[in-house]
Protein backbone atom coordinates (compact mmCIF):
# COMPACT_ATOMS: atom_id res chain seq x y z
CA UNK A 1 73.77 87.14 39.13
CA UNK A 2 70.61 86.44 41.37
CA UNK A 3 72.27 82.86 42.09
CA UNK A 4 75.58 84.59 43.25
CA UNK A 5 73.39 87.04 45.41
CA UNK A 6 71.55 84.84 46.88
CA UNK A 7 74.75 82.16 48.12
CA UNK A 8 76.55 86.11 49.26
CA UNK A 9 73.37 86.14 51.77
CA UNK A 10 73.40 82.55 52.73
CA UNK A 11 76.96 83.26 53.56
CA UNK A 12 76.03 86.04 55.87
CA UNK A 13 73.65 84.02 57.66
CA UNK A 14 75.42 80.97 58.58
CA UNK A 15 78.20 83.59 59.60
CA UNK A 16 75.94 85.63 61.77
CA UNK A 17 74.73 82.35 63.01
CA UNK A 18 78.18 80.65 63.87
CA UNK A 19 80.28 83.54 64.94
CA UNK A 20 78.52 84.05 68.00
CA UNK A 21 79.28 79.76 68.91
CA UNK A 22 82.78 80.40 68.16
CA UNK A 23 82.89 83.63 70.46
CA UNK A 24 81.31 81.40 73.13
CA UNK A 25 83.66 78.33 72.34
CA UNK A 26 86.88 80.84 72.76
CA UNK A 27 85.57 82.19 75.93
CA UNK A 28 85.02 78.76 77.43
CA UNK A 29 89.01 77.35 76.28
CA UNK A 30 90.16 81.43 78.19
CA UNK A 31 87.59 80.12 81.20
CA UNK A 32 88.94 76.47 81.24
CA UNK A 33 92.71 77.87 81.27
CA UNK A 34 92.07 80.80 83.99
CA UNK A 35 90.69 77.95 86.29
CA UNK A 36 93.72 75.45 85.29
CA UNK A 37 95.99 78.64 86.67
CA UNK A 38 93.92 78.46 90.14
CA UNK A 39 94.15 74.92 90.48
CA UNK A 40 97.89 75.55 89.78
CA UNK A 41 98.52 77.81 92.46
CA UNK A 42 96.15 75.49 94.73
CA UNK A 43 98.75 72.90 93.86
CA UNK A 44 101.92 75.11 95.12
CA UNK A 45 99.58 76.21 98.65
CA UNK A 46 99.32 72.12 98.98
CA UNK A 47 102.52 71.44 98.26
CA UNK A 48 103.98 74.68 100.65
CA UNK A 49 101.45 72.67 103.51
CA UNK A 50 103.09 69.02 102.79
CA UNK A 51 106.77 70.76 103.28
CA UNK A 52 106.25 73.31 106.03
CA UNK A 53 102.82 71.57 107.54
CA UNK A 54 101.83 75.25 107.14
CA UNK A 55 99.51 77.47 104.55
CA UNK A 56 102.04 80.05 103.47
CA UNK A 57 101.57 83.24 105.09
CA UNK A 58 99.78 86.35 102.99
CA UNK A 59 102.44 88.49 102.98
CA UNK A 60 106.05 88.64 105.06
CA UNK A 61 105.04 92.30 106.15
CA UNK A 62 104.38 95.20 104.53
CA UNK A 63 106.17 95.94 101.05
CA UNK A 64 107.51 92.42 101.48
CA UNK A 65 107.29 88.65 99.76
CA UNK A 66 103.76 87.90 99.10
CA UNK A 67 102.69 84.26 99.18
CA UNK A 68 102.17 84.16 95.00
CA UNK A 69 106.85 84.56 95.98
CA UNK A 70 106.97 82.66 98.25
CA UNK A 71 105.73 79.43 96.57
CA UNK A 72 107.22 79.80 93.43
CA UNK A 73 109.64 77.02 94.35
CA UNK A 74 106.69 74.66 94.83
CA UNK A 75 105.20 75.89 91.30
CA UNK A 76 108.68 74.65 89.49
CA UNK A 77 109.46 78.42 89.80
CA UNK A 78 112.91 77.97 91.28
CA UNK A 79 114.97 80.15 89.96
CA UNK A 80 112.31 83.41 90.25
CA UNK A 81 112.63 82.94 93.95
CA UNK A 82 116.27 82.50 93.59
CA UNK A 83 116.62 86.53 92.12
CA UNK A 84 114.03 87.61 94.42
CA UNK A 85 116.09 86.18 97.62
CA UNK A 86 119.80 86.66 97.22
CA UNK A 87 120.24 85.46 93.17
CA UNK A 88 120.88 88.72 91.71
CA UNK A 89 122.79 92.17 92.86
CA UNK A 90 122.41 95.52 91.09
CA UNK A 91 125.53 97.80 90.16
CA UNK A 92 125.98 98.52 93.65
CA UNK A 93 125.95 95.01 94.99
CA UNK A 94 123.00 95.30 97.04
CA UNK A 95 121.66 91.45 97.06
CA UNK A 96 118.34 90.79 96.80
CA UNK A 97 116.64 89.13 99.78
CA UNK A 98 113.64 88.35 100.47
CA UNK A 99 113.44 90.38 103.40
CA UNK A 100 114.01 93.52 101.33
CA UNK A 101 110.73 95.38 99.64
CA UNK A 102 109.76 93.71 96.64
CA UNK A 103 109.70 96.95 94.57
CA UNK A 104 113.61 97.39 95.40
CA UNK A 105 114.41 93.71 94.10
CA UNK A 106 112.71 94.15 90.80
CA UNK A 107 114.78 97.05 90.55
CA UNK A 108 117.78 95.20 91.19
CA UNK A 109 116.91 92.35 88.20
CA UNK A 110 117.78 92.92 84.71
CA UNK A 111 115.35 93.42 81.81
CA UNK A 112 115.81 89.40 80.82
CA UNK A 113 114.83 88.58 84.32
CA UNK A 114 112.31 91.11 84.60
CA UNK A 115 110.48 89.90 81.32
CA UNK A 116 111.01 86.07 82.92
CA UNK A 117 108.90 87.16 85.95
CA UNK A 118 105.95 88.68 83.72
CA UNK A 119 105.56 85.29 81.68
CA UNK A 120 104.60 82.78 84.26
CA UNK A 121 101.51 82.33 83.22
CA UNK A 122 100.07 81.05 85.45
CA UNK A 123 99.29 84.36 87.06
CA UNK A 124 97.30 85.88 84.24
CA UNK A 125 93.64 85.31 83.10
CA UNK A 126 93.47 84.87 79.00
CA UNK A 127 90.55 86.73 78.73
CA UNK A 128 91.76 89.16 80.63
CA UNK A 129 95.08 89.46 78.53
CA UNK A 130 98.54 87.54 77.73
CA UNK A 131 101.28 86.96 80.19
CA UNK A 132 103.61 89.28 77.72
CA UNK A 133 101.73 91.82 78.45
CA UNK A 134 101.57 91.82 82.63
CA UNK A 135 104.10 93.99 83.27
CA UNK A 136 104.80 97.50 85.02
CA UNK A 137 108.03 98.00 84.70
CA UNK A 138 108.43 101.51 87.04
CA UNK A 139 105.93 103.62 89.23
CA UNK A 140 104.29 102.22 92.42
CA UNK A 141 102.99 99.11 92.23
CA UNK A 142 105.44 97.97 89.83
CA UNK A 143 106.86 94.49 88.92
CA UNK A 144 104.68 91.42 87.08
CA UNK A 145 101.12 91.70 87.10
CA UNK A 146 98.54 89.38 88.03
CA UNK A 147 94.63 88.90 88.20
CA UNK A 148 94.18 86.79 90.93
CA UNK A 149 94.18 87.76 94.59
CA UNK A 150 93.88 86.01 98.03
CA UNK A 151 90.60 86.36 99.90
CA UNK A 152 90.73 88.43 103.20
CA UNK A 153 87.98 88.66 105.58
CA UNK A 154 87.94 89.78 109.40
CA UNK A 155 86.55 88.79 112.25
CA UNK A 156 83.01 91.15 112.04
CA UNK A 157 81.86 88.47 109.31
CA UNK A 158 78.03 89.34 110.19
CA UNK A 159 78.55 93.22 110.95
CA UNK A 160 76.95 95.42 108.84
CA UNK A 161 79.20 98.27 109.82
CA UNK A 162 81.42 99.56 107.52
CA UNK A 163 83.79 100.94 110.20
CA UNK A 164 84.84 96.61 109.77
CA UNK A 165 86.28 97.20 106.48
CA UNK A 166 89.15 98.69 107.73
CA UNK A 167 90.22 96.15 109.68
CA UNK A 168 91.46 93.73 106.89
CA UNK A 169 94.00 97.13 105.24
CA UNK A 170 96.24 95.46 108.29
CA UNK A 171 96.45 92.11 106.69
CA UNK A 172 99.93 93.16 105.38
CA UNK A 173 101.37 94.78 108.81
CA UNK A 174 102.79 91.70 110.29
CA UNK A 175 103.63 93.46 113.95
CA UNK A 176 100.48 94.14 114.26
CA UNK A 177 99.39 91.33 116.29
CA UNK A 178 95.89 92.34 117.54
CA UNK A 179 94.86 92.95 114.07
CA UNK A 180 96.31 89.41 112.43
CA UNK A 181 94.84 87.84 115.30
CA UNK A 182 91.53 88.87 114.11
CA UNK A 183 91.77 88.16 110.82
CA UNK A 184 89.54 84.94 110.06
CA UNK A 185 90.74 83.87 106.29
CA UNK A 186 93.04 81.34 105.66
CA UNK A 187 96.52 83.22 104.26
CA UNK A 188 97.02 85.74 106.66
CA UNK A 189 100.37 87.72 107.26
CA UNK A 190 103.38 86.20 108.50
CA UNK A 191 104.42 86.11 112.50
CA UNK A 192 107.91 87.87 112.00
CA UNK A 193 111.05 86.76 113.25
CA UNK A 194 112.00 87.89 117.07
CA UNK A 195 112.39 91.60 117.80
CA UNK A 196 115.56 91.13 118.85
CA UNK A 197 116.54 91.16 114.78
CA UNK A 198 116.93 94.04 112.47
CA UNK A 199 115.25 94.56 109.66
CA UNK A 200 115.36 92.67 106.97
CA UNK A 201 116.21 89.65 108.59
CA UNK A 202 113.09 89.60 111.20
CA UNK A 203 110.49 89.61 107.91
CA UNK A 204 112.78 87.28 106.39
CA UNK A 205 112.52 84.88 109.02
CA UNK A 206 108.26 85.03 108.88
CA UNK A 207 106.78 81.95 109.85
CA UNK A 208 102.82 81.11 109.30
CA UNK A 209 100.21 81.40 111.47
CA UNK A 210 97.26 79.18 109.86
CA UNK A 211 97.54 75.37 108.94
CA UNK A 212 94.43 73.48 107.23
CA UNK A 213 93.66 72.55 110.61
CA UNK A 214 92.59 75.94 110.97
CA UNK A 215 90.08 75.95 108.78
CA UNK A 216 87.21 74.38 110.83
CA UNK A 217 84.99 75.45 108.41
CA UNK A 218 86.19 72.51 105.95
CA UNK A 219 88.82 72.83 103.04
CA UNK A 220 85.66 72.81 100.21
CA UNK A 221 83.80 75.35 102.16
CA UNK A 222 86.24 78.29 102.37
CA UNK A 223 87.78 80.07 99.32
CA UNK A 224 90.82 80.99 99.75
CA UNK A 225 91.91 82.67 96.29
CA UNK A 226 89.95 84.62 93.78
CA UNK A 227 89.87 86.59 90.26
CA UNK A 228 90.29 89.66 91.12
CA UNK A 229 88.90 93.13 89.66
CA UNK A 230 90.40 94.85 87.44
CA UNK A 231 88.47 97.62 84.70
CA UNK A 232 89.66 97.76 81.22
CA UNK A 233 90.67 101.44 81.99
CA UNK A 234 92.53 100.32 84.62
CA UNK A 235 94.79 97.98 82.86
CA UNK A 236 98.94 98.78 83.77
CA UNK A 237 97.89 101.35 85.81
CA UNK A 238 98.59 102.12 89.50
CA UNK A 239 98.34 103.23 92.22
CA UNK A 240 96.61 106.39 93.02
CA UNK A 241 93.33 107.76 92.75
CA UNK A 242 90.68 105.57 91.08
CA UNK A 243 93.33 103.78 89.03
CA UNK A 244 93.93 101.21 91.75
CA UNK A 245 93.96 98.07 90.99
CA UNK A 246 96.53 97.07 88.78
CA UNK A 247 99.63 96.18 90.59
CA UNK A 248 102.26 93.49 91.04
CA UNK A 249 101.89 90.47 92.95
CA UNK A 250 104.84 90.61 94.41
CA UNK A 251 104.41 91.91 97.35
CA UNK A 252 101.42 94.19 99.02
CA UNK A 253 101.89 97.52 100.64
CA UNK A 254 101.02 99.77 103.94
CA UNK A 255 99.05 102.21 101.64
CA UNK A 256 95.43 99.72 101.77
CA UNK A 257 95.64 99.75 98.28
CA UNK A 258 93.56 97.40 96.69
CA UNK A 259 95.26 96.19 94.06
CA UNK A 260 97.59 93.38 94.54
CA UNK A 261 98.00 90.69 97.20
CA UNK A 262 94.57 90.48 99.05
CA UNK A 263 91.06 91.80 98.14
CA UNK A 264 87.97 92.01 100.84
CA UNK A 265 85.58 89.75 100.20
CA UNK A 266 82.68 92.14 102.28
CA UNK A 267 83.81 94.64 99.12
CA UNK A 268 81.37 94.39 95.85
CA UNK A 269 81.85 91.31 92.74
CA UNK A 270 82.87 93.28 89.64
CA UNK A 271 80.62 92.92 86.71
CA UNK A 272 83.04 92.64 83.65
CA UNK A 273 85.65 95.23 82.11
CA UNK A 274 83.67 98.75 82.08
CA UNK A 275 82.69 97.95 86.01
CA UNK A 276 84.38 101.10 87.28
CA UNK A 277 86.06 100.82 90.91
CA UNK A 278 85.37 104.57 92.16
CA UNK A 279 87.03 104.41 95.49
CA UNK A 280 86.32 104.54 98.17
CA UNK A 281 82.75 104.77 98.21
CA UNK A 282 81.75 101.62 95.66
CA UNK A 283 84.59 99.24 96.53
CA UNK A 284 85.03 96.38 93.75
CA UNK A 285 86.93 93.41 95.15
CA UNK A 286 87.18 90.49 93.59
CA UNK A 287 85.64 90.05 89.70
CA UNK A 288 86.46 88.71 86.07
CA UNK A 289 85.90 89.01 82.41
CA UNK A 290 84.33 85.96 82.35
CA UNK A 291 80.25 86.69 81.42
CA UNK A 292 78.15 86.77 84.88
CA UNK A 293 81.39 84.69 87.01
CA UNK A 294 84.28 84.97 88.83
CA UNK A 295 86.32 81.60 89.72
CA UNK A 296 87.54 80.88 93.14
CA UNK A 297 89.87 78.66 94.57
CA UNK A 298 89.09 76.52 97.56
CA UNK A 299 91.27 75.15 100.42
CA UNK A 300 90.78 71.72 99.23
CA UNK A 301 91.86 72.47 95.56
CA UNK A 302 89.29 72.82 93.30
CA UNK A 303 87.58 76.06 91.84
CA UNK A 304 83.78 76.92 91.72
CA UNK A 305 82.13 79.82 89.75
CA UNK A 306 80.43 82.01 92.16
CA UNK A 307 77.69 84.47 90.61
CA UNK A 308 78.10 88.18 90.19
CA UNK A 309 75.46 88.61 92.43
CA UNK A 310 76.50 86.26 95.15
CA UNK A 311 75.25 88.08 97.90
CA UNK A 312 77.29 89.58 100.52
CA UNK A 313 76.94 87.93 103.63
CA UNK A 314 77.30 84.24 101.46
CA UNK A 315 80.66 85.83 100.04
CA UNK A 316 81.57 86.65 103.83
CA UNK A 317 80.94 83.17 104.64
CA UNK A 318 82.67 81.44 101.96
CA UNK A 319 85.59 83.52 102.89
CA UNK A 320 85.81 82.52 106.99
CA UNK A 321 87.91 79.86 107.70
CA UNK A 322 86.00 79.10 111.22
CA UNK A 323 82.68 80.73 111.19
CA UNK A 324 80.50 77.27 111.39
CA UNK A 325 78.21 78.40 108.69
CA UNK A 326 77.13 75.66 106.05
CA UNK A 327 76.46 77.72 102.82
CA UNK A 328 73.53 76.76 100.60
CA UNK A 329 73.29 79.87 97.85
């Protein structure tokens, strides 16, 4: 009986001694596979730049294609982009377009197509949770859900004033030219087609404004995509009060939202799941699940941790495109 007590303890130990180095060892496969899903979407940005000798833009304008749509064709993502832009009509024969707001074309796709859109997986974090389950089927913000965001950053890289935060809520207004123009990251919103054309056509017909020859900076130097934020208590929720951060990639909207498309890197590093984003007076931006990290994706493809506790102005920096900083944490 004392032998049988004694190998129950021993038991206990070595399990209390190797549970915690198989906690670690699942965290680092979820960490290894998040930063596999940037360097995927790095690999549709490059591949959008060889065809169109252009970085995609941000967004096509407000409620519009964002630029996780509009390079689905370069991420073997064909037929997505197909439904999104003209593939599929609802019962009244409205056909999608890309043009249109995003929310209305998810509304036009079926349940099979809508559950195809949630499981690329690319566009979901494992420790964060599953493809399957990145989905808001109805309510603002709806469509497939995502944890990784562009970085946006304005011009006021080195103001402390927080009157400058405002200034990147236009990166989705493409006729708003003064604004774009001061917008220093690298996927900023589309230049829409001529005035002369109606809506949806003139969003439709967006072209970019930034190339890689933009970014003076250098393509390792300036992070162009990010994890971004999102509390536990937030999870498939959105958009209003606090609960802000959960919403689709599809598109990104006029309301300066932060929970989609584009998060300001000026804005606060979230510190794990039960980091609460109380707008609007302790901003989280960007931020992961990952223990003390988030992973970002740089212009010239590859993906570096950056610290929690990065401070500020280096996260500023990191996110210029043309600021001729060289960073050195």
């Amino acid at each position: 009986m004392v032998e049988l007590l004694v190998v129950i303890a021993i038991i206990g130990v070595l399990i209390a001694l190797l549970l915690p180095a198989v906690q670690q060892a699942r965290e680092a496969a979820r960490r290894m596979q998040c930063s596999n899903n940037l360097k995927q979407l790095g690999l549709g940005v490059h591949n959008w730049h060889d065809t169109f000798g252009k970085l995609p833009p941000l967004v096509l304008n407000s409620g519009r294609a964002s630029f996780f749509v509009q390079i689905l064709p370069q991420m073997e993502q064909r037929a997505a982009f197909d439904m999104l832009n003209g593939g599929n009509a609802d019962s009244a024969t409205n056909a999608t377009h890309m043009g249109d707001e995003m929310e209305t074309n998810w509304d036009r796709l079926n349940e099979s197509e809508k559950a195809g859109l949630a499981n690329i997986s690319y566009m979901t974090c494992p420790s964060r949770r599953s493809s399957s389950e990145a989905i808001r089927p109805t309510g603002s913000g709806r469509g497939p859900l995502g944890d990784y965001a562009a970085v946006a950053i304005g011009l006021d890289v080195y103001s402390t004033s927080t009157l400058t935060d405002s200034l990147w809520w236009q990166h989705h207004d493409a006729a708003d030219t003064a604004s774009a123009n001061r917008l220093k990251s690298a996927l900023i919103v589309a230049k829409p087609g001529p005035s002369s054309m109606a809506a949806p056509e003139r969003w439709a017909q967006g072209t970019s404004r930034n190339s890689f020859a933009n970014i003076t900076d250098g393509l390792s130097n300036t992070a162009i995509i990010g994890e971004k934020h999102v509390a536990a208590k937030e999870i498939g929720k959105c958009c209003s009060g606090n609960d802000n951060s959960d919403g689709s990639w599809l598109f990104n909207s006029h309301t300066g939202r932060e929970y989609n498309v584009a998060r300001n890197l000026r804005a606060r590093m979230g510190r794990g799941p039960n980091d609460i984003d109380v707008r609007p007076s302790i901003l989280i931006g960007f931020g992961s699940w990952h223990p003390g990290i988030s992973q970002f994706l740089f212009a010239d493809g590859s993906v570096t941790n950056l610290s929690n506790t990065t401070p500020e102005l280096v996260r500023r920096q990191y996110g210029h495109i043309s600021d001729g900083t060289v960073i050195s944490e």
